[in-house]
N, C-alpha and C. Protein backbone atom coordinates (compact mmCIF):
# COMPACT_ATOMS: atom_id res chain seq x y z
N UNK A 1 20.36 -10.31 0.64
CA UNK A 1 19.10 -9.61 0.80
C UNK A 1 18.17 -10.08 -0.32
N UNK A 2 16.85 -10.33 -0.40
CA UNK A 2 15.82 -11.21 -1.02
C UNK A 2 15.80 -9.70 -2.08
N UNK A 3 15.28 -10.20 -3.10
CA UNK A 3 15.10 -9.22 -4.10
C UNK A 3 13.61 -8.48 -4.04
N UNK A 4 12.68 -8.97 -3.71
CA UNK A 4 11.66 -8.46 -2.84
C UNK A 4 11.84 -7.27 -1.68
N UNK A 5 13.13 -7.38 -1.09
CA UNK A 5 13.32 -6.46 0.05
C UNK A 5 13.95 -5.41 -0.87
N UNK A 6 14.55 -5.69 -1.43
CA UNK A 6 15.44 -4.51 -2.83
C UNK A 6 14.67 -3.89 -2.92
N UNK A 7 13.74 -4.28 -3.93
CA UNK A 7 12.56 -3.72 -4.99
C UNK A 7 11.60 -2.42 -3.70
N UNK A 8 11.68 -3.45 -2.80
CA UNK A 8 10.69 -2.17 -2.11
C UNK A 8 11.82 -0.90 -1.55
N UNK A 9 12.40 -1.11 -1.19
CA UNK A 9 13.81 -0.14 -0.89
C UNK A 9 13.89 1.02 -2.17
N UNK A 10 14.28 0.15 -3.32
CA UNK A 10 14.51 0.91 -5.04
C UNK A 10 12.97 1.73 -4.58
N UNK A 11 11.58 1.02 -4.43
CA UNK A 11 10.51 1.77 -4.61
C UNK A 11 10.32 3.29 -3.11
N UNK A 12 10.74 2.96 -2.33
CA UNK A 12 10.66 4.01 -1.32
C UNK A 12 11.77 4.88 -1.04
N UNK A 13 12.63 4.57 -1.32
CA UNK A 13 13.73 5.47 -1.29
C UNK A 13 14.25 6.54 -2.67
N UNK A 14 13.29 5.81 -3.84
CA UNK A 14 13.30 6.85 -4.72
C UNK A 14 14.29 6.37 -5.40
N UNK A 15 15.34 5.10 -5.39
CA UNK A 15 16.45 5.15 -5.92
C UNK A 15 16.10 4.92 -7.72
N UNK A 16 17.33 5.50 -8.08
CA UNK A 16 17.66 5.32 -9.83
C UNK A 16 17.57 3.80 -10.07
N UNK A 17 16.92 3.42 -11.54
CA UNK A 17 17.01 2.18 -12.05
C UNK A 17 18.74 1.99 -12.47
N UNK A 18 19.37 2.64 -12.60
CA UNK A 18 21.13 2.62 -12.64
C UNK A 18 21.74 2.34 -11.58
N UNK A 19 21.07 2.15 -10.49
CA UNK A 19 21.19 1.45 -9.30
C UNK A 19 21.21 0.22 -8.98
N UNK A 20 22.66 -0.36 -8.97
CA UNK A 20 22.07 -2.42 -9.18
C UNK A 20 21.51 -2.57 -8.25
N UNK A 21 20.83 -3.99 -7.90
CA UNK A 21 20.58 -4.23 -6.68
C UNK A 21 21.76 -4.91 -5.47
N UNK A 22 23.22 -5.21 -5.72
CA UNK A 22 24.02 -5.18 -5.24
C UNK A 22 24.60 -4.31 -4.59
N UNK A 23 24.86 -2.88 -5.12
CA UNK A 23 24.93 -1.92 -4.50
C UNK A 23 24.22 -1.31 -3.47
N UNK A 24 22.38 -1.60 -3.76
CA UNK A 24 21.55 -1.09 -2.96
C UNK A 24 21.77 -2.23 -1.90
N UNK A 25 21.48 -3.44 -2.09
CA UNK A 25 22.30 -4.24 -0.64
C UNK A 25 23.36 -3.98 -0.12
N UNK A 26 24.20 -4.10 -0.40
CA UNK A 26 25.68 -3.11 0.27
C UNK A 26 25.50 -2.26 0.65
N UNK A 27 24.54 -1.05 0.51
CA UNK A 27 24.39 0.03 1.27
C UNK A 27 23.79 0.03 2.07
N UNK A 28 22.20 0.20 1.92
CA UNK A 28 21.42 -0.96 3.11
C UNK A 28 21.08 -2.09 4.29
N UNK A 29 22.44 -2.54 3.50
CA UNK A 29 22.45 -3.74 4.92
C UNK A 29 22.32 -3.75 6.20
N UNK A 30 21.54 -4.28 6.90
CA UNK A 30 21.61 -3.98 8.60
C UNK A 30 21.08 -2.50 8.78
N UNK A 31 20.32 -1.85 7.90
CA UNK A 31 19.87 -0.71 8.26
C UNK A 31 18.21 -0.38 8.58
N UNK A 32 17.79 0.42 9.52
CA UNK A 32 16.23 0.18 9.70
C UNK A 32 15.62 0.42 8.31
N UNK A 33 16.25 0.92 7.61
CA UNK A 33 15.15 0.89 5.90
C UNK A 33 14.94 -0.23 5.36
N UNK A 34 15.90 -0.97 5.51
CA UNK A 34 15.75 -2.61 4.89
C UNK A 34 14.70 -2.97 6.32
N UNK A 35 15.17 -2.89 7.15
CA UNK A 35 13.93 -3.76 7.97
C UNK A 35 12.86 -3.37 7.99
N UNK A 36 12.42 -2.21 7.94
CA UNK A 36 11.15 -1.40 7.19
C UNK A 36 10.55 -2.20 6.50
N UNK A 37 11.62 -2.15 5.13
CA UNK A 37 11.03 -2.93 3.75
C UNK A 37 10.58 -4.12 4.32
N UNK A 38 11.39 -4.94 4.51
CA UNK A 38 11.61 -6.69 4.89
C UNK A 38 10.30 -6.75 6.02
N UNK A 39 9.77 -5.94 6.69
CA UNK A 39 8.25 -6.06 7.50
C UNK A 39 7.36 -5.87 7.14
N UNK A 40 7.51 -4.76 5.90
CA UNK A 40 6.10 -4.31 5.17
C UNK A 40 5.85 -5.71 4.20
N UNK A 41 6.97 -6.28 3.61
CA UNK A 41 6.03 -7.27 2.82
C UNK A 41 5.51 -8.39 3.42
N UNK A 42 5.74 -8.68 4.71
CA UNK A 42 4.74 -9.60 5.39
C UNK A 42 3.79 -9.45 6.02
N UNK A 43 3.75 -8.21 6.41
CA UNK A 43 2.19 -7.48 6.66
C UNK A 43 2.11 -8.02 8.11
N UNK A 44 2.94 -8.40 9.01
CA UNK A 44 2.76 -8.47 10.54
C UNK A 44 2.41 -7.49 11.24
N UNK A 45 1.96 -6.87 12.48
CA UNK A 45 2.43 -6.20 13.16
C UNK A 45 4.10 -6.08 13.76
N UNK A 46 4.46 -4.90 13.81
CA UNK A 46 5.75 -4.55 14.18
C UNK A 46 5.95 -5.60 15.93
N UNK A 47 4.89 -5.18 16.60
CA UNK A 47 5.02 -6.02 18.13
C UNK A 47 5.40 -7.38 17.66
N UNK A 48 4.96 -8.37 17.08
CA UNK A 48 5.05 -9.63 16.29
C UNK A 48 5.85 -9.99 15.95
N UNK A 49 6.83 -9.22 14.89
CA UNK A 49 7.52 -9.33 14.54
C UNK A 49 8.52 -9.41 15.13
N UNK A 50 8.82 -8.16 16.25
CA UNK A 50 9.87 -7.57 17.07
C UNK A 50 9.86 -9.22 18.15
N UNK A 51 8.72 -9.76 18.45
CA UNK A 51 8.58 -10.27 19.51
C UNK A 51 9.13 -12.11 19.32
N UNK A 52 8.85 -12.38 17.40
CA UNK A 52 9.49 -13.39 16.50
C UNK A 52 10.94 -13.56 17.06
N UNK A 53 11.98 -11.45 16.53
CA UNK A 53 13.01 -11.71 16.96
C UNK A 53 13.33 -12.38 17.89
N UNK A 54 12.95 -11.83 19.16
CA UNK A 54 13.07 -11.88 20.29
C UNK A 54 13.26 -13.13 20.81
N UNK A 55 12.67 -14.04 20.50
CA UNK A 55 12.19 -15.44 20.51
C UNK A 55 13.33 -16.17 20.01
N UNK A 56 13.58 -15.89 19.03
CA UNK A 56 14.98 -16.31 18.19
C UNK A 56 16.56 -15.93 18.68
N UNK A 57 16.44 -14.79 19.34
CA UNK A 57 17.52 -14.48 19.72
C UNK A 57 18.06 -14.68 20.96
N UNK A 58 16.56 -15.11 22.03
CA UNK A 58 16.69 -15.04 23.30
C UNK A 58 15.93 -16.37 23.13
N UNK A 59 16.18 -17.46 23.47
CA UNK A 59 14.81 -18.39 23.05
C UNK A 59 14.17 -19.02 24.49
N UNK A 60 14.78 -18.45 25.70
CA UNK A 60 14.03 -18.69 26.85
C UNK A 60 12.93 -17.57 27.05
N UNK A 61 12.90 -16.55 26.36
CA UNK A 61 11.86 -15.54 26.00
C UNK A 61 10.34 -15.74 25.77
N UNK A 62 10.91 -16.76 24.75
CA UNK A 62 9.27 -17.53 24.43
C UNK A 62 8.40 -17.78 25.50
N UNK A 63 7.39 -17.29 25.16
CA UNK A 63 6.22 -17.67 25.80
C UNK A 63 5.54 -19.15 25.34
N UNK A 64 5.62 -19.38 26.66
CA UNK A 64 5.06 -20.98 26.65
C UNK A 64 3.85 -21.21 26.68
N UNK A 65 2.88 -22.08 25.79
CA UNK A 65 2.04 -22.29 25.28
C UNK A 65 1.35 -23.69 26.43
C-alpha cells in the first residue's frame, strides 16, 4: 500500500501516531476505506475510476474509441 494511501487513512480514521504504517496496511487491505483513500488522492470521479477498473479487469469492456 503507497504511503500516501496510509497517511490519508492515519488522517481520516483518526488513527494514533503509535500506529505503524504496516499495521494500518494489514488492517486495511482490500477494504472500501483504503479505496476511499487511494480515490481521493487522484481526484477522479468515482464513475471513472470504477469504469478504469472495469476496463482492466474485463478488457473487452472498453469502449472503443
Amino acid at each position: 500500500m503507497d504511503k500516501a494511501v496510509i497517511d490519508a487513512i492515519r488522517k481520516k480514521e483518526q488513527l494514533p501516531d503509535s500506529m505503524t504504517d504496516s499495521e494500518i496496511a494489514q488492517e486495511y487491505k482490500g477494504t472500501y476505506t483504503a479505496a476511499r483513500a487511494a480515490v481521493s488522492l487522484h481526484h477522479k470521479p468515482l464513475d471513472q475510476v470504477l469504469a478504469d477498473a472495469m476496463g482492466k479487469v474485463f478488457p473487452f469492456m472498453k469502449k472503443k474509441k
